[in-house]
Protein backbone atom coordinates (compact mmCIF):
# COMPACT_ATOMS: atom_id res chain seq x y z
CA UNK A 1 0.00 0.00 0.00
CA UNK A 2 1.33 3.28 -1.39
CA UNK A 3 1.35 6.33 1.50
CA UNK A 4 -0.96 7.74 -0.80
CA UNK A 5 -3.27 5.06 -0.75
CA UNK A 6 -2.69 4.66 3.16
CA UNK A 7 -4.00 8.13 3.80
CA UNK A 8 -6.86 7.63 1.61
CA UNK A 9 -7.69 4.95 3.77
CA UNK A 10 -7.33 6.86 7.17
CA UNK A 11 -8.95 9.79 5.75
CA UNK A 12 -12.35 6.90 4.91
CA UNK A 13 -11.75 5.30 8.10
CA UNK A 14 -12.28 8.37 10.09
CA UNK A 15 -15.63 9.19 8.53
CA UNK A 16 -17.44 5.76 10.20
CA UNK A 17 -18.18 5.96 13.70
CA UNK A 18 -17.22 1.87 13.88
CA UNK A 19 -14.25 0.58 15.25
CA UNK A 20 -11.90 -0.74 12.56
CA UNK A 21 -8.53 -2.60 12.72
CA UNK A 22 -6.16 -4.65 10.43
CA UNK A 23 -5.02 -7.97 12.28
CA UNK A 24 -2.01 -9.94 11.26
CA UNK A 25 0.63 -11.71 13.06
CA UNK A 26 -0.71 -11.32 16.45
CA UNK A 27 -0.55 -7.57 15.79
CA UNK A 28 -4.00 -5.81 15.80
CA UNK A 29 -3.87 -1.94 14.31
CA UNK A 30 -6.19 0.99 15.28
CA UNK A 31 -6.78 1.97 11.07
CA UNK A 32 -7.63 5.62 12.18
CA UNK A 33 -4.13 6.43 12.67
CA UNK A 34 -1.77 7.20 10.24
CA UNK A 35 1.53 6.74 11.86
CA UNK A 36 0.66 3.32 13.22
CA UNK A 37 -0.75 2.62 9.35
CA UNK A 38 2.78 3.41 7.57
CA UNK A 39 4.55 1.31 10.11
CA UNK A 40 2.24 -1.42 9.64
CA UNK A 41 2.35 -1.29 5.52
CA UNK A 42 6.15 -1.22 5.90
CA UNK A 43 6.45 -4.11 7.88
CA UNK A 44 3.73 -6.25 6.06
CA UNK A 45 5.55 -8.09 3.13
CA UNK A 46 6.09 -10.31 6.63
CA UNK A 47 2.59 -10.96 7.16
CA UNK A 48 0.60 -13.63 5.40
CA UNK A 49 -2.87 -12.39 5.57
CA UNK A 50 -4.43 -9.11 7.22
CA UNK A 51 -8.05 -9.26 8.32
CA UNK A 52 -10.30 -5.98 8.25
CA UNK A 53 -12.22 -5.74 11.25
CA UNK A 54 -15.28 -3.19 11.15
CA UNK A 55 -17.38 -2.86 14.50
CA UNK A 56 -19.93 -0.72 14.53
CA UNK A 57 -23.43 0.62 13.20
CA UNK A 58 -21.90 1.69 10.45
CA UNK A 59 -19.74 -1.14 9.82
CA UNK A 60 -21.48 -2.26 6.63
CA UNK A 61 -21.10 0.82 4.91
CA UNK A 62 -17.75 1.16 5.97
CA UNK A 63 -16.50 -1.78 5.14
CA UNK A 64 -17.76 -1.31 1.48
CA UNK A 65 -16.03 1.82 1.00
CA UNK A 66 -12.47 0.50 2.50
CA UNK A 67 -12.81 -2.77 0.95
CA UNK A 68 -12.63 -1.00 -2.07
CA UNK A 69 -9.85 1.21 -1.53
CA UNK A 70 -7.86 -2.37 -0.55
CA UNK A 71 -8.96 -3.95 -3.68
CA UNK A 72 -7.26 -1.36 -5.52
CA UNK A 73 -4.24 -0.95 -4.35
CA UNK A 74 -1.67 -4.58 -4.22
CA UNK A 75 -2.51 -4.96 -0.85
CA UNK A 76 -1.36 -8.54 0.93
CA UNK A 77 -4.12 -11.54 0.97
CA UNK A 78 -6.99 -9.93 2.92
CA UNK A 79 -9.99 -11.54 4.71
CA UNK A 80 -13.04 -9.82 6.14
């Protein structure tokens, strides 16, 4: 994920009320903060899979929007 594409992300994420974190490698990442979001993109050629994980009343919506942004960008395996 470009830093471009990383603060497109944060900037979505911010708009939804719902809790939502990337999980990989025993690591789980607040996604509304972009410091922890480049270290976590630097360091993720190590990590296998990343889950999304929306929580929220607006997690459906959300998740559609930043599902989206992953698709697009060569983002590792991802499961929601």
């Amino acid at each position: 994920m470009s830093l471009k594409q990383t603060l497109d992300f944060v900037n979505e994420a911010n708009r939804f009320k719902s809790h939502i974190s990337f999980s990989s490698g025993g690591y789980v990442l607040n996604c509304k903060g972009v410091l922890g979001m480049v270290s976590f993109f630097s360091q993720s050629r190590t990590f296998e899979e990343i889950q999304l994980i929306i929580d929220g009343a607006d997690a459906e919506e959300a998740n559609k929007v930043l599902e989206s942004i992953l698709f697009t960008c060569s983002a590792p395996s991802l499961r929601t």
